[in-house]
C-alpha atoms as a PDB file:
ATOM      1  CA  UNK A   1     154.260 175.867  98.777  1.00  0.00           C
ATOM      2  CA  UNK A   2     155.902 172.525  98.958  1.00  0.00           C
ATOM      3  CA  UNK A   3     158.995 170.420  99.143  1.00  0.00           C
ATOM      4  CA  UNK A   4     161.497 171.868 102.237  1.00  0.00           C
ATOM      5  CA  UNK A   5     160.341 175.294 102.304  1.00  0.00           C
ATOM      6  CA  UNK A   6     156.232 173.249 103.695  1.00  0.00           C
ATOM      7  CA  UNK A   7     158.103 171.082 105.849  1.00  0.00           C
ATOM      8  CA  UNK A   8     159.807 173.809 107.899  1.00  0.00           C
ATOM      9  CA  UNK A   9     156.438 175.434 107.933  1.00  0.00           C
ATOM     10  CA  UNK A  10     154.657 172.544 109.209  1.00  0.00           C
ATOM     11  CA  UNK A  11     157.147 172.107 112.290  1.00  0.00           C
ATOM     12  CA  UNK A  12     156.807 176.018 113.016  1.00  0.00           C
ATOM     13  CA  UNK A  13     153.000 175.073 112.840  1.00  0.00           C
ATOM     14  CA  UNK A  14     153.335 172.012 115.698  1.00  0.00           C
ATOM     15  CA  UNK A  15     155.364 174.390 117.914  1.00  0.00           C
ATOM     16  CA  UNK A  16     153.108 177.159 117.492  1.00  0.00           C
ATOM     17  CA  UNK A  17     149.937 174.759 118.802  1.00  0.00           C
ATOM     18  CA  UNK A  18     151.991 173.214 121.525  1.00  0.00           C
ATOM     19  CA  UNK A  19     152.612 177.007 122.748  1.00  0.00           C
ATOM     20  CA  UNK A  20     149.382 178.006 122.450  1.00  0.00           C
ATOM     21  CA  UNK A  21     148.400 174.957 124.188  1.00  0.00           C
ATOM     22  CA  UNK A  22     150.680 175.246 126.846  1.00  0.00           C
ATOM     23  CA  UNK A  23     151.536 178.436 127.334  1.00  0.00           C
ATOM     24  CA  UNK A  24     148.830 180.553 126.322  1.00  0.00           C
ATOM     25  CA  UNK A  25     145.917 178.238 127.646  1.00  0.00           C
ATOM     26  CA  UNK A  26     143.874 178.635 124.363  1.00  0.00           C
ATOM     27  CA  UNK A  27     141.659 175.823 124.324  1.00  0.00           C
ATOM     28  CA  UNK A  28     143.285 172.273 122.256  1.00  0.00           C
ATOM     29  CA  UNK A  29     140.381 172.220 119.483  1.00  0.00           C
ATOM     30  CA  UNK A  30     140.457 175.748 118.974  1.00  0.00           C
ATOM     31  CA  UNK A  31     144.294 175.691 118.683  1.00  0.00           C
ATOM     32  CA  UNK A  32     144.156 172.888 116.300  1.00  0.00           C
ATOM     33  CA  UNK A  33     141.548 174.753 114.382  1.00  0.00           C
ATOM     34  CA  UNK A  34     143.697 177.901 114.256  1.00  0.00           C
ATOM     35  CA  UNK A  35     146.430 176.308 112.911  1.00  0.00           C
ATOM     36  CA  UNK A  36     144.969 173.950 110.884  1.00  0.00           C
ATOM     37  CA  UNK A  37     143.135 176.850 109.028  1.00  0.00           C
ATOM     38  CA  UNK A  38     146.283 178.736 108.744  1.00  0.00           C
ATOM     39  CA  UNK A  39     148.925 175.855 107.280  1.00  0.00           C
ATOM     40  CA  UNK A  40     146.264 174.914 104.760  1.00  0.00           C
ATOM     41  CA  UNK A  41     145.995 178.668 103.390  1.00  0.00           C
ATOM     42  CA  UNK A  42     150.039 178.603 103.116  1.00  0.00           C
ATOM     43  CA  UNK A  43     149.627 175.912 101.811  1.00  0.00           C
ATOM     44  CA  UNK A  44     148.001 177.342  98.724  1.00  0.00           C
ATOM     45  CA  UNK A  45     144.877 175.076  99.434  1.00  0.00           C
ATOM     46  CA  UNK A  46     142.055 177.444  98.318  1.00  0.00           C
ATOM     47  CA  UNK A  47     139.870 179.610 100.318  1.00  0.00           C
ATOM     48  CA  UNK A  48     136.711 177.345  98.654  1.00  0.00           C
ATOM     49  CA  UNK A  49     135.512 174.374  96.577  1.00  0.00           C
ATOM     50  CA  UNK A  50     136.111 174.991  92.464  1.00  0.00           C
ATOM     51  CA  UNK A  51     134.650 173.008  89.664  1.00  0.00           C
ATOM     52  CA  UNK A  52     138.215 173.221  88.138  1.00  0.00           C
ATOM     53  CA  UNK A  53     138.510 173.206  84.138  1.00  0.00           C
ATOM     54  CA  UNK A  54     136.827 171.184  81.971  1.00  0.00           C
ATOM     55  CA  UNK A  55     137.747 167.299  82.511  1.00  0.00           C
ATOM     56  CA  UNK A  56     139.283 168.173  85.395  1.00  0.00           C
ATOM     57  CA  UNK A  57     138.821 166.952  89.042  1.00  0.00           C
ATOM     58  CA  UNK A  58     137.224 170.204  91.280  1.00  0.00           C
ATOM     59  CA  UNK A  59     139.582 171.494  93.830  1.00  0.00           C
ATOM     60  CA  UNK A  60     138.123 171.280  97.581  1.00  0.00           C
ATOM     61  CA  UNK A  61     138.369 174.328  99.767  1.00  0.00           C
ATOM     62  CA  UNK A  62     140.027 174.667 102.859  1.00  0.00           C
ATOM     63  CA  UNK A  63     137.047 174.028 105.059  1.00  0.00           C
ATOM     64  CA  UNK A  64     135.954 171.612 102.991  1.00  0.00           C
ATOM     65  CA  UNK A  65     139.098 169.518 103.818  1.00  0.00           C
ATOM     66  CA  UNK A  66     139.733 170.171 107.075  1.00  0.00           C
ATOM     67  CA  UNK A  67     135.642 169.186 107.581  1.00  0.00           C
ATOM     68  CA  UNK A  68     136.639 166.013 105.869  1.00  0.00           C
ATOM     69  CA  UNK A  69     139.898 164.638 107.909  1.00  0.00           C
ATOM     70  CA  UNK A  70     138.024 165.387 111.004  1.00  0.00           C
ATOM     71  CA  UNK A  71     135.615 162.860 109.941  1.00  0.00           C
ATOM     72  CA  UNK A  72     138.011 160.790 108.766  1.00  0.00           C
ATOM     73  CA  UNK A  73     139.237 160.698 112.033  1.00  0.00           C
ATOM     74  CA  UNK A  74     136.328 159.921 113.922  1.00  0.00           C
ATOM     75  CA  UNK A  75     134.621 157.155 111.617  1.00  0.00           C
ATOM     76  CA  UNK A  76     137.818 155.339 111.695  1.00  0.00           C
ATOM     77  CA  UNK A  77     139.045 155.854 115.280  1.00  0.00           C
ATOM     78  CA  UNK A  78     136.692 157.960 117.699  1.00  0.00           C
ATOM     79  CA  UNK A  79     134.477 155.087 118.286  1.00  0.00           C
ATOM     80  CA  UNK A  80     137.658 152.775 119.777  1.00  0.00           C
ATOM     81  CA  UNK A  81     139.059 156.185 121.157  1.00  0.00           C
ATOM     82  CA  UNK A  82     134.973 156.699 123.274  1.00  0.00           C
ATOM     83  CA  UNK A  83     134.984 152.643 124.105  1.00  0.00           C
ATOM     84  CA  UNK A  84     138.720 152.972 125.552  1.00  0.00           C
ATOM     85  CA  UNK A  85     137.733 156.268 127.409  1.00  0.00           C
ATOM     86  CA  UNK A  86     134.766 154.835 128.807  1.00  0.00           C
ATOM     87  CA  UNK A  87     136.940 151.808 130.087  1.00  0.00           C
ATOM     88  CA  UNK A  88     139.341 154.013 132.166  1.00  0.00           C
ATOM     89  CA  UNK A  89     136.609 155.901 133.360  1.00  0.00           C
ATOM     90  CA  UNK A  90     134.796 153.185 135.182  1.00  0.00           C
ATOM     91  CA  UNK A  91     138.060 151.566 136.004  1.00  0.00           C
ATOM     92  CA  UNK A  92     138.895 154.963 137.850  1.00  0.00           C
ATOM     93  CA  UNK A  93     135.477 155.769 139.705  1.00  0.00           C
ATOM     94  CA  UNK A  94     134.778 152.129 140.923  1.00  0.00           C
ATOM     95  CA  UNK A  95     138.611 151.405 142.496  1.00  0.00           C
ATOM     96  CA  UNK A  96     139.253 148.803 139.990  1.00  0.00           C
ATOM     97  CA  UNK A  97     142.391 150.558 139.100  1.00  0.00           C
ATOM     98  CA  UNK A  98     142.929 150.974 142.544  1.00  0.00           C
ATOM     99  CA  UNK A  99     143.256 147.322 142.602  1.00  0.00           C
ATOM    100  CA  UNK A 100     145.214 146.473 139.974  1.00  0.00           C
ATOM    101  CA  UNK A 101     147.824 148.368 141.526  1.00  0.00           C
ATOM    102  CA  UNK A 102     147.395 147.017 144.980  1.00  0.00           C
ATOM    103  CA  UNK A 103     147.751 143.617 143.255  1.00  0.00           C
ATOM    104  CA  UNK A 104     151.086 144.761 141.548  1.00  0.00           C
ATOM    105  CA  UNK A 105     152.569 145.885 145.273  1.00  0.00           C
ATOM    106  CA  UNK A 106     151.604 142.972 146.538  1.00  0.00           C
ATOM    107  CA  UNK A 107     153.638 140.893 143.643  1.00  0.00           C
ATOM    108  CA  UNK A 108     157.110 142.835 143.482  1.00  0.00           C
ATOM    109  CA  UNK A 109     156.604 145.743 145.701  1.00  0.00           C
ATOM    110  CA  UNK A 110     158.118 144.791 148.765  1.00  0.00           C
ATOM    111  CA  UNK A 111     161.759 143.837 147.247  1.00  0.00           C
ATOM    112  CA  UNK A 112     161.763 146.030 144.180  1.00  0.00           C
ATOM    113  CA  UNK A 113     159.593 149.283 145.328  1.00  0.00           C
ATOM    114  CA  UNK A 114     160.633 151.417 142.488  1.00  0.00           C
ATOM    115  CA  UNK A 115     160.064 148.792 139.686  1.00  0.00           C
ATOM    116  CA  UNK A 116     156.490 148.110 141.503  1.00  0.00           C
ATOM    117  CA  UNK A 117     155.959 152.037 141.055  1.00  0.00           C
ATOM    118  CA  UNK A 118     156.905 152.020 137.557  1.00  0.00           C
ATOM    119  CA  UNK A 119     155.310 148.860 136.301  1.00  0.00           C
ATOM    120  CA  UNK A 120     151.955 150.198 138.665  1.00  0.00           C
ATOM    121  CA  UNK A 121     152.189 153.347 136.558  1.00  0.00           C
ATOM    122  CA  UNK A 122     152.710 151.263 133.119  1.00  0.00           C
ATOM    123  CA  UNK A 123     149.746 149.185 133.669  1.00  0.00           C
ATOM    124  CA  UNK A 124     146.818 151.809 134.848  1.00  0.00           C
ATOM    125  CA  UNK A 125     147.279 154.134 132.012  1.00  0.00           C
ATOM    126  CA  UNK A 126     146.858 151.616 129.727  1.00  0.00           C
ATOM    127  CA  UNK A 127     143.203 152.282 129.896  1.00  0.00           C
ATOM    128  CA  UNK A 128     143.427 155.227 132.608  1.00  0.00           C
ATOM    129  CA  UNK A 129     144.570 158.818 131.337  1.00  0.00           C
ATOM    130  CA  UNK A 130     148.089 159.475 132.602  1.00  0.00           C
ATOM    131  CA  UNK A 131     146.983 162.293 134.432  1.00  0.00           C
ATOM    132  CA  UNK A 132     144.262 160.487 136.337  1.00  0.00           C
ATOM    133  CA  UNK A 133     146.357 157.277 137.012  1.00  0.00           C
ATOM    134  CA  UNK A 134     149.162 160.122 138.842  1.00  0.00           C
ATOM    135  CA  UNK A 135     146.429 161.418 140.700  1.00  0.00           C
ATOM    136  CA  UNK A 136     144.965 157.735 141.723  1.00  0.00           C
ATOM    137  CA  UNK A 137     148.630 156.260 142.765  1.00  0.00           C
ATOM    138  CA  UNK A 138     150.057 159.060 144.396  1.00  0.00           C
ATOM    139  CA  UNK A 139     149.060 157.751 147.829  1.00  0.00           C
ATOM    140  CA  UNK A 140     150.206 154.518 147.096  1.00  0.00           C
ATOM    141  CA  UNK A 141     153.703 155.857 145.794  1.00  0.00           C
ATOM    142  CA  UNK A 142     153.890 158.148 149.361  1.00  0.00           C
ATOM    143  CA  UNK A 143     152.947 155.141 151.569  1.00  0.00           C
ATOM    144  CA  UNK A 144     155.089 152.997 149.505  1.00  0.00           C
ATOM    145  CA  UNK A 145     157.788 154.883 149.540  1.00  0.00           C
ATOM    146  CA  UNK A 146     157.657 155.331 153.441  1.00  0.00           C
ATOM    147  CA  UNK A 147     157.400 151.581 153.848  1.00  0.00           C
ATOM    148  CA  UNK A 148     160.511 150.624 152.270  1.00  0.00           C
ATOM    149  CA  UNK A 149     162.599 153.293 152.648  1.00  0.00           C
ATOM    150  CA  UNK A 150     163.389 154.247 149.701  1.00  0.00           C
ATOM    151  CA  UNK A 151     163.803 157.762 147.949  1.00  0.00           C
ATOM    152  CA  UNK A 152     160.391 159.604 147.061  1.00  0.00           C
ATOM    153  CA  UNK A 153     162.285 161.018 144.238  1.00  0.00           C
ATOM    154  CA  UNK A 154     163.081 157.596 142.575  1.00  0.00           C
ATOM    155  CA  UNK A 155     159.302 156.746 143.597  1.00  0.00           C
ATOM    156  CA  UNK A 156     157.947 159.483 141.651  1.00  0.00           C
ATOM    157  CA  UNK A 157     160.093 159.859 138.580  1.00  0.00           C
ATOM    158  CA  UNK A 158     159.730 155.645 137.970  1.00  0.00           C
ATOM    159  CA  UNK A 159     155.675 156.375 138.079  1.00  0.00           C
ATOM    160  CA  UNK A 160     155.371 159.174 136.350  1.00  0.00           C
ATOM    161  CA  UNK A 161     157.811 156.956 133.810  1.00  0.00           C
ATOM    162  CA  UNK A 162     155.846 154.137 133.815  1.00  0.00           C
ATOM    163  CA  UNK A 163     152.406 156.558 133.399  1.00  0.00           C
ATOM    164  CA  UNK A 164     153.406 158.115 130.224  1.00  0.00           C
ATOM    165  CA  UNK A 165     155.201 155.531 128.564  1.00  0.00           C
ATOM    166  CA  UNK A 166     151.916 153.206 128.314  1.00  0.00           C
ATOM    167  CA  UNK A 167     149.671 156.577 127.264  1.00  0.00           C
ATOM    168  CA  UNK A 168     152.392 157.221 124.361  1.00  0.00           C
ATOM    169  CA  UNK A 169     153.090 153.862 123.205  1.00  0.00           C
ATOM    170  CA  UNK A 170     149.931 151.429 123.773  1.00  0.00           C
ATOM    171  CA  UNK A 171     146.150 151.426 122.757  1.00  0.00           C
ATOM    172  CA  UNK A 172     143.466 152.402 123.998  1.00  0.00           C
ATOM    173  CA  UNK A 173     145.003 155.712 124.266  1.00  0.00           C
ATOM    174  CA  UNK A 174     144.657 158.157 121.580  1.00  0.00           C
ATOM    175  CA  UNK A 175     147.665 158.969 120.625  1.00  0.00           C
ATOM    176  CA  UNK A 176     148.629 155.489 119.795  1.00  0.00           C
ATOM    177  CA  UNK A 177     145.636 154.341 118.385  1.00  0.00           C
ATOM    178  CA  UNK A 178     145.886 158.158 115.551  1.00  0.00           C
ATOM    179  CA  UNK A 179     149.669 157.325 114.456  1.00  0.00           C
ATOM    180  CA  UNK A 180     148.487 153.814 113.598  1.00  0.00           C
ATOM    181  CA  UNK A 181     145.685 154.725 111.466  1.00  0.00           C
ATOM    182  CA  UNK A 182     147.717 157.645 109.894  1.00  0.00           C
ATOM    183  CA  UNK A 183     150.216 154.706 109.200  1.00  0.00           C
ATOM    184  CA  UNK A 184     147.338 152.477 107.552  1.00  0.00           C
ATOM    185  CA  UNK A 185     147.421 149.871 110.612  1.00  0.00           C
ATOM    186  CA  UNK A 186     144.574 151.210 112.084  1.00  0.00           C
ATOM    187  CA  UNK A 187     142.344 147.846 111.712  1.00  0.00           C
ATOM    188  CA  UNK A 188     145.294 146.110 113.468  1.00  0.00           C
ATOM    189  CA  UNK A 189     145.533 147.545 116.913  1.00  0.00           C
ATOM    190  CA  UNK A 190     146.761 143.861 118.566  1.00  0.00           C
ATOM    191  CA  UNK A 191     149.971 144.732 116.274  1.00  0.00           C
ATOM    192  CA  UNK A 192     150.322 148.288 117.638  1.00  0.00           C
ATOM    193  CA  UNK A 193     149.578 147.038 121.162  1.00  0.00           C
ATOM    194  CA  UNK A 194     152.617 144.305 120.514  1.00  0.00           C
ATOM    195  CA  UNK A 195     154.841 146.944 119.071  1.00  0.00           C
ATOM    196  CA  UNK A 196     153.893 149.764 121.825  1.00  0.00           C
ATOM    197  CA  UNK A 197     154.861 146.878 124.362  1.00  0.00           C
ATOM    198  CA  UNK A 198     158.104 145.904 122.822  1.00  0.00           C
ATOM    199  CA  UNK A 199     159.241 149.567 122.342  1.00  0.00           C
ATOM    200  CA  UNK A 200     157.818 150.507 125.809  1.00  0.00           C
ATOM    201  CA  UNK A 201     160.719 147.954 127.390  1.00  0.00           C
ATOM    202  CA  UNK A 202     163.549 149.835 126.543  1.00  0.00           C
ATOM    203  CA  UNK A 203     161.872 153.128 127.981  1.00  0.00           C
ATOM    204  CA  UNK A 204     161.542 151.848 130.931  1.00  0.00           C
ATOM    205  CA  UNK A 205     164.588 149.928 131.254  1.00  0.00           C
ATOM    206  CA  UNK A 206     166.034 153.551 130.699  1.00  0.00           C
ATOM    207  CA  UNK A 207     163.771 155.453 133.334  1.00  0.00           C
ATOM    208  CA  UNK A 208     164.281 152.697 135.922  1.00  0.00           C
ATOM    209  CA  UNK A 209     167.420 153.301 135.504  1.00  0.00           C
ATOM    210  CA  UNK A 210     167.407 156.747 135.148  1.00  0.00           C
ATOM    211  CA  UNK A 211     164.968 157.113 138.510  1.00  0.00           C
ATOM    212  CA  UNK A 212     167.340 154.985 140.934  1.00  0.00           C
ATOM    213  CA  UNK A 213     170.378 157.523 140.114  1.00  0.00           C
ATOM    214  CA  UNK A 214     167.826 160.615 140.549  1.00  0.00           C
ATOM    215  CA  UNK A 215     166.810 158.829 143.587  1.00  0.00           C
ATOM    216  CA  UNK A 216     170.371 159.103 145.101  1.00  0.00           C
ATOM    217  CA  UNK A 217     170.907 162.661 144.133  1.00  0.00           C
ATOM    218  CA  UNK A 218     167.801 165.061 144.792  1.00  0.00           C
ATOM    219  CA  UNK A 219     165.928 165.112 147.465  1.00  0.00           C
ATOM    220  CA  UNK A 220     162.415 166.423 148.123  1.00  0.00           C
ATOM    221  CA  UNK A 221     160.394 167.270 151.346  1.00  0.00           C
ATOM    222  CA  UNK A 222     158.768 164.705 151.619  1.00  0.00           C
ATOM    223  CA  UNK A 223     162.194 162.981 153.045  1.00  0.00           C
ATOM    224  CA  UNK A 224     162.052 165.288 156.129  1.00  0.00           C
ATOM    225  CA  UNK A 225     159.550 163.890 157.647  1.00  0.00           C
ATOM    226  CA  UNK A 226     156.858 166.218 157.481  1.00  0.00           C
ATOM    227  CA  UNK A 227     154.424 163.237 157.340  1.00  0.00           C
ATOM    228  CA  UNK A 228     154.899 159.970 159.746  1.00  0.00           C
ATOM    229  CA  UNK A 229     154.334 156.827 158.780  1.00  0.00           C
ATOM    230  CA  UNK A 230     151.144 156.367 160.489  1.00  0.00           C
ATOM    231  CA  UNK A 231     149.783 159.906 158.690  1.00  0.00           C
ATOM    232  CA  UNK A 232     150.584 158.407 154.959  1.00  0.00           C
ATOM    233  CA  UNK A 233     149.240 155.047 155.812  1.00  0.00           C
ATOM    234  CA  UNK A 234     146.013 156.476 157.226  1.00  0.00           C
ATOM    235  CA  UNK A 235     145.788 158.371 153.991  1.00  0.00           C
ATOM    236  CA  UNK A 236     146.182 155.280 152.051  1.00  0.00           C
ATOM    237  CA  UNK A 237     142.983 153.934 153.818  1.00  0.00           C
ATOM    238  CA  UNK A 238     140.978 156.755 153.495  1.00  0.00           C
ATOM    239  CA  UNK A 239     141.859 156.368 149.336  1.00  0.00           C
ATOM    240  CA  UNK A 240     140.811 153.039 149.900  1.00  0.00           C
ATOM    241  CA  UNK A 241     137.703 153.326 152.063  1.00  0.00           C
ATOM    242  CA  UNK A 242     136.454 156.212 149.433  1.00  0.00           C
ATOM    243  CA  UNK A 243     135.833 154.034 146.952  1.00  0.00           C
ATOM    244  CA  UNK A 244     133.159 152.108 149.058  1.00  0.00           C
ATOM    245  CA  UNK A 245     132.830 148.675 147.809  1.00  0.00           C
ATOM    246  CA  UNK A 246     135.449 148.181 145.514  1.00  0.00           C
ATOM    247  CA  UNK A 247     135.364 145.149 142.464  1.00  0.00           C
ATOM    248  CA  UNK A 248     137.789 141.987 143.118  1.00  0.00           C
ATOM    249  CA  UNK A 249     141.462 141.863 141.580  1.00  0.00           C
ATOM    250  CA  UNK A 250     140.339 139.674 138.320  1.00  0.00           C
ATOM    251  CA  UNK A 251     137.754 141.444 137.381  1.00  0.00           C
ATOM    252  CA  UNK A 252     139.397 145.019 137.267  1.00  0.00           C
ATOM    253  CA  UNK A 253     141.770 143.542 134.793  1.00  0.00           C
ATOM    254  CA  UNK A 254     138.769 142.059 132.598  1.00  0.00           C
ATOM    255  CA  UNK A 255     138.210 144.890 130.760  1.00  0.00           C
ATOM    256  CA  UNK A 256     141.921 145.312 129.647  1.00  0.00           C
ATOM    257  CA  UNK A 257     142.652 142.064 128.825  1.00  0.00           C
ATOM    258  CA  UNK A 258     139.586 140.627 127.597  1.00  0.00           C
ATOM    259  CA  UNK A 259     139.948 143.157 124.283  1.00  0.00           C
ATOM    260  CA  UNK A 260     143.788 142.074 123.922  1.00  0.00           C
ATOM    261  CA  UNK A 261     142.836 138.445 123.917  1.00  0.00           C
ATOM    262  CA  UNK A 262     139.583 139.172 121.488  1.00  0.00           C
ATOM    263  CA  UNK A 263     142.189 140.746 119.080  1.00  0.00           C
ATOM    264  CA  UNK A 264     144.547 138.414 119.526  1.00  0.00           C
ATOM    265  CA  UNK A 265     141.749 135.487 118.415  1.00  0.00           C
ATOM    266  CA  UNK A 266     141.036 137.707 115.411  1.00  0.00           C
ATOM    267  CA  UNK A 267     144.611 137.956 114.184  1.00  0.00           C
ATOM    268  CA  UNK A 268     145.030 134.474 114.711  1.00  0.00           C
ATOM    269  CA  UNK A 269     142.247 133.447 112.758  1.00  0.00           C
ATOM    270  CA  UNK A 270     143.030 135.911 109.637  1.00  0.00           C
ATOM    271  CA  UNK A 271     146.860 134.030 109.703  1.00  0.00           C
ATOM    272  CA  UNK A 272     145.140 130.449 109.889  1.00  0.00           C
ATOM    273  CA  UNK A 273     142.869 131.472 107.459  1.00  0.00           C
ATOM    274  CA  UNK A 274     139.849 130.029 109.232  1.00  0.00           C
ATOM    275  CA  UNK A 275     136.595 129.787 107.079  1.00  0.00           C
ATOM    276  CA  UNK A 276     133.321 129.439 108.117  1.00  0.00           C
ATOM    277  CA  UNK A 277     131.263 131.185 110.647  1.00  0.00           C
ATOM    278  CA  UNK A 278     133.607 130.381 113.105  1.00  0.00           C
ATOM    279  CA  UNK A 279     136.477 132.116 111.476  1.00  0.00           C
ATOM    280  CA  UNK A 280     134.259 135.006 110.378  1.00  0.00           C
ATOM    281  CA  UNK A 281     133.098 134.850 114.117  1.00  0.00           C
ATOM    282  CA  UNK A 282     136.175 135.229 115.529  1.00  0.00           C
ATOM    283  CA  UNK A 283     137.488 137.974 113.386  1.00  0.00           C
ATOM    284  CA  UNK A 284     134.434 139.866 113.923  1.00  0.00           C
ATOM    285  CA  UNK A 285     134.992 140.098 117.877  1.00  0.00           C
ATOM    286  CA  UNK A 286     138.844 140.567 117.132  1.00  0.00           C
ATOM    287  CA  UNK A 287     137.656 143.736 114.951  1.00  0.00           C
ATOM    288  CA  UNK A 288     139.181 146.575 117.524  1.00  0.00           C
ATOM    289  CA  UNK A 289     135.828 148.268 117.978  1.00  0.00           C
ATOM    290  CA  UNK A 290     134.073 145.345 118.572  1.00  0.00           C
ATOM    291  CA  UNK A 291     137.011 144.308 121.453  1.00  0.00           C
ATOM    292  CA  UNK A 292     137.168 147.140 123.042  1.00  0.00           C
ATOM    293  CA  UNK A 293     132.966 146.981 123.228  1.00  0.00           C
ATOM    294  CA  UNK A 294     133.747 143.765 124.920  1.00  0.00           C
ATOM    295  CA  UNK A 295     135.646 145.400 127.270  1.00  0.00           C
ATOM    296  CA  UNK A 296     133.322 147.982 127.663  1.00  0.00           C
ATOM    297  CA  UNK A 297     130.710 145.436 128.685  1.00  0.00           C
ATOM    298  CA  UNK A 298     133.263 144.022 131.111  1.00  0.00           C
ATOM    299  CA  UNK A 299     134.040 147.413 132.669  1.00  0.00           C
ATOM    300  CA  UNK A 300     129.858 147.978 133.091  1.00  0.00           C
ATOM    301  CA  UNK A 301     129.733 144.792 135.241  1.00  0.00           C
ATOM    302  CA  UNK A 302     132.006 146.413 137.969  1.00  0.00           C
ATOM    303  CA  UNK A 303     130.012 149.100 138.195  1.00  0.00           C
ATOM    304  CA  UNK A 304     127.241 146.416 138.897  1.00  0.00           C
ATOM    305  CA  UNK A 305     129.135 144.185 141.313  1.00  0.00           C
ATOM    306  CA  UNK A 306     130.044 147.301 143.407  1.00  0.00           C
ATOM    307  CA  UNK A 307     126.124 148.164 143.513  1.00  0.00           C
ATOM    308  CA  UNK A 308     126.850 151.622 141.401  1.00  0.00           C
ATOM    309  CA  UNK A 309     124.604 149.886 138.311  1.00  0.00           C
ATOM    310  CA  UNK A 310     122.494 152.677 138.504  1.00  0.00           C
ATOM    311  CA  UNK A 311     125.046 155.260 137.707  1.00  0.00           C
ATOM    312  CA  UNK A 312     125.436 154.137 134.175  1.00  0.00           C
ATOM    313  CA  UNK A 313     123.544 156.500 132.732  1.00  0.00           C
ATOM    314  CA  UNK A 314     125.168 159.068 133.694  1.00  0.00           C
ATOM    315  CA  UNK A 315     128.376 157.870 134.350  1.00  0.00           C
ATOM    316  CA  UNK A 316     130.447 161.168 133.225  1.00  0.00           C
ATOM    317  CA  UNK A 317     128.793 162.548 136.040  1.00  0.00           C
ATOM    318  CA  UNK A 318     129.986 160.856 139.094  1.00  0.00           C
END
């Protein structure tokens, strides 16, 4: 099967795993697997590997070329895809996120709450899963939102904004960092993280937007009252006092931008055509899996300079 007839097949195929994601719970790799298996024998890919005629090229089977993209996959990208993980991890568990967004309240939250909310939100899931950076600013939104006045709605909607537009748009993130090496750009993730920035203004020029006229129009509970003041900024320093000794503003941002700048030296010396070991030096640590090490290394000495060193071992576990 090919041409029109594949491509409506293939769509059918993405709905059908987003269902069975989403609706039927099945489990993301073995929905991916299901499907995979499936489009590949409509496909008319063959059930397994032939020697083909004489002359000819043999013909892989099905599991031998599902085996093989998988691995594709994860030489090119599941190293940078660990190393970015790994970053929002310790990022989350130490309170250095926690800090980066206590350092963006403290620059534009008091006279532009809702932007504060959403640009919070764009920032942490840079290296932070969406999910976990809702979870982690939550309290911040609710005690924001109760300092200022304004609508919890508009709060929420301009975070949760902000949170996915940065996990769609901008490495370390998977998502991101797959479409670029499907597109061939995968060895150029400062240009994806330029692009992902650019097209992420418009977004959230839109949600702002979009969030200050929600704002004006729904209400939640959280408007009646049900929690004072007092209640939502004790729960803010309990968030804060659970982290124990958290690391200082500057180095919580360390691990995100020291691979940005790394990449950025790399790119800069491949356009100015530097020779030498300097030049090869500095595209070597602007290679993105060699960055995002960096970064890694930077993220490791917050867990030290909150005395948590010993927890590196088993840092999934915390």
């Amino acid at each position: 099967m090919t041409g029109i007839p594949f491509l409506l097949v293939f769509i059918l195929a993405v709905a059908l795993m987003i269902v069975m994601i989403s609706k039927w719970k099945i489990h993301p790799f073995l929905s991916i697997m299901v499907v995979a298996f499936a489009l590949g024998i409509i496909g008319g890919i063959p059930l397994v590997k032939s020697t083909g005629a004489e002359g000819e090229a043999p013909v892989k089977g099905i599991a031998d070329v599902i085996g093989e993209g998988f691995s594709g996959i994860f030489t090119s990208i599941g190293i940078v895809i660990i190393l970015g993980t790994l970053i929002g991890l310790i990022l989350e568990r130490t309170g250095g996120a926690f800090r980066i967004a206590d350092a963006l309240v403290r620059v534009v939250g008091k006279r532009y709450p809702v932007l504060a909310m959403q640009l919070m939100g764009w920032v942490v899931s840079i290296p932070v899963f969406c999910d976990s950076g809702f979870v982690i600013l939550n309290p911040i939104r609710k005690a924001l939102a109760r300092r200022t006045g304004v609508s919890p709605v508009a709060m929420t909607v301009a975070l949760a904004a902000g949170l996915y537009t940065s996990h769609v748009f901008i490495p370390p993130t998977p998502g991101p960092i797959a479409a670029a090496q499907n597109l061939g750009i995968g060895d150029y993730l400062l240009l994806v993280i330029g692009l992902g920035v650019l097209v992420s203004i418009p977004a959230l020029l839109v949600a702002y937007l979009y969030a200050l006229y929600i704002g004006k129009r729904v209400s939640s509970l959280e408007e009646t009252g049900t929690e004072d003041a007092d209640e939502l900024e004790a729960a803010y320093d309990a968030l804060r006092r659970s982290y124990g000794r958290m690391p200082g503003t500057a180095a919580s941002f360390a691990p995100i931008i020291a691979p940005i700048l790394l990449m950025a030296l790399g790119s800069l010396a491949s356009v100015l055509k530097w020779t030498g070991p300097a030049g090869d030096f500095a595209r070597f640590l602007g290679t993105p899996m060699i960055a995002l090490a960096v970064g890694t290394l930077c993220a490791v000495g917050l867990l030290f300079s909150v005395r948590r060193g010993e927890t590196w071992s088993s840092p999934f576990e915390w």
